[in-house]
Protein backbone atom coordinates (compact mmCIF):
# COMPACT_ATOMS: atom_id res chain seq x y z
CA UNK A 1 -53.52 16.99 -0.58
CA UNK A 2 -50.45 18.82 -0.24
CA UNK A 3 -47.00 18.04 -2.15
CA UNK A 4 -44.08 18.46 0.24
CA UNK A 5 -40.36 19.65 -0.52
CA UNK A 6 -37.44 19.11 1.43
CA UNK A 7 -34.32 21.35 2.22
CA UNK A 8 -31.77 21.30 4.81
CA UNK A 9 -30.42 24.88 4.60
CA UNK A 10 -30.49 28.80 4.20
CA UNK A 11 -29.44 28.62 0.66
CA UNK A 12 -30.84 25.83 -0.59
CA UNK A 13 -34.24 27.01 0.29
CA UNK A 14 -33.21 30.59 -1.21
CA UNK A 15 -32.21 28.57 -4.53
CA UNK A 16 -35.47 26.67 -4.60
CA UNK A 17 -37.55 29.87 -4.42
CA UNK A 18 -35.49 32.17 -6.71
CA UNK A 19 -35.59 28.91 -9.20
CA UNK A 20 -39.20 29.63 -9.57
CA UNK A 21 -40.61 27.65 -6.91
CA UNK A 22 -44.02 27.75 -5.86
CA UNK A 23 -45.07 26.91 -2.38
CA UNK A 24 -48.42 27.96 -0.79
CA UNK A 25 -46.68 28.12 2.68
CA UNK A 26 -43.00 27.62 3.64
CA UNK A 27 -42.31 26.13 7.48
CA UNK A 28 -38.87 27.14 8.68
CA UNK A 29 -36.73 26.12 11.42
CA UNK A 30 -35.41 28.62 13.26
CA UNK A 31 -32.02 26.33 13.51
CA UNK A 32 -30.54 25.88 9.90
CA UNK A 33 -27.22 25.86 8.24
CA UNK A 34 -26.45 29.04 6.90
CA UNK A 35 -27.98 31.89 8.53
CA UNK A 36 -31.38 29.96 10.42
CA UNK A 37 -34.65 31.83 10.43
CA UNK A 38 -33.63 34.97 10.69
CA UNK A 39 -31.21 34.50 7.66
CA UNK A 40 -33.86 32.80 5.73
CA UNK A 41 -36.69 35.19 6.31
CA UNK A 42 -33.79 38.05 5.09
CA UNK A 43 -33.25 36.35 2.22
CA UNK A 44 -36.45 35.73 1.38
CA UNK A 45 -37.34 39.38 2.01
CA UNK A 46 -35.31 40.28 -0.88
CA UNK A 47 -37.40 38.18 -3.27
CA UNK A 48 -40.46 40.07 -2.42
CA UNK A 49 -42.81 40.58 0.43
CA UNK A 50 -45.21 37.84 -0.78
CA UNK A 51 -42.77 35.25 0.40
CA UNK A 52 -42.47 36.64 3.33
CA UNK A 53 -45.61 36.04 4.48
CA UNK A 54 -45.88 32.28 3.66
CA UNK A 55 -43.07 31.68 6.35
CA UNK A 56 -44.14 30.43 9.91
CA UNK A 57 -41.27 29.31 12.53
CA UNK A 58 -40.77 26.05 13.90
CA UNK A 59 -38.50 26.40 17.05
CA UNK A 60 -37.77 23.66 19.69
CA UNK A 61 -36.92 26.88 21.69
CA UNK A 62 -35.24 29.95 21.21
CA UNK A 63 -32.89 30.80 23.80
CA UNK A 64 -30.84 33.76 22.08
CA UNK A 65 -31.67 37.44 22.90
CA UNK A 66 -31.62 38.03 18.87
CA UNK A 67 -33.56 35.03 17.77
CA UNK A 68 -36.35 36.61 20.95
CA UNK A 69 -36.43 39.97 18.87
CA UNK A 70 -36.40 38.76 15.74
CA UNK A 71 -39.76 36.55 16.78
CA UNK A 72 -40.88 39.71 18.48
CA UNK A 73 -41.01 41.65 15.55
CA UNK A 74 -42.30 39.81 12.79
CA UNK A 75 -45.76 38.88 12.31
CA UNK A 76 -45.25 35.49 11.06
CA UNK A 77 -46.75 32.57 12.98
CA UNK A 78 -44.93 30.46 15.07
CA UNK A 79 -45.06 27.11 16.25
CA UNK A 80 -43.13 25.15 19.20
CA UNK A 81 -41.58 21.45 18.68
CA UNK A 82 -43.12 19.69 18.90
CA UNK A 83 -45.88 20.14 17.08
CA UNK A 84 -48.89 18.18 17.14
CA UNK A 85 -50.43 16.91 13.80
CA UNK A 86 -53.17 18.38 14.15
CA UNK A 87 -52.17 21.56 15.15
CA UNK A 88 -49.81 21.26 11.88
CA UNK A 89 -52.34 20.68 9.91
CA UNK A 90 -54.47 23.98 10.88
CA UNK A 91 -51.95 26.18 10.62
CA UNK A 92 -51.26 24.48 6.51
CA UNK A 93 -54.65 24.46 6.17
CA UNK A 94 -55.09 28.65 6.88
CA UNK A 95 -53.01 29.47 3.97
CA UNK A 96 -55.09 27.05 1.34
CA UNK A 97 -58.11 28.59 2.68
CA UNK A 98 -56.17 32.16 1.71
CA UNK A 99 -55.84 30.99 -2.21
């Protein structure tokens, strides 16, 4: 069982997090207010590298040549909308198993 939370931008995430939040893995939207995925995950960054790593990328597509580097670069996992249950599911599930 799994206890979701909610947010519908950059800095309410950030707030969340630096509030002392504790999430096993964080799904992100590469389209947010604020900054999207790429402002989130360098935000994030600057709370530690830990957080980092929880992050994987939900995009309905990325069409911009930044967004395409940014995904390029970073290790994080990434998943295209949309995204089947049960492909949702296995990708939450690989970071319990981490604990």
């Amino acid at each position: 069982m799994s206890n979701v939370t909610v947010v519908t931008s950059v800095s309410d995430g950030i707030d969340l997090i630096a509030a002392g939040g504790c999430f096993d893995v964080i799904l992100c939207d590469m389209l947010m207010p604020d900054g999207g995925g790429m402002g989130f995950y360098e935000a994030v960054s600057k709370l530690g590298p830990d957080w980092t790593a929880k992050i994987v990328f939900m995009t309905g597509g990325v069409f911009s040549q930044p967004a395409k580097s940014f995904l390029s670069r970073v290790d994080n996992r990434q998943l295209e909308k949309p995204v089947p249950l049960a492909e949702l599911m296995r990708v939450v599930s690989k970071f319990h198993e981490t604990e």
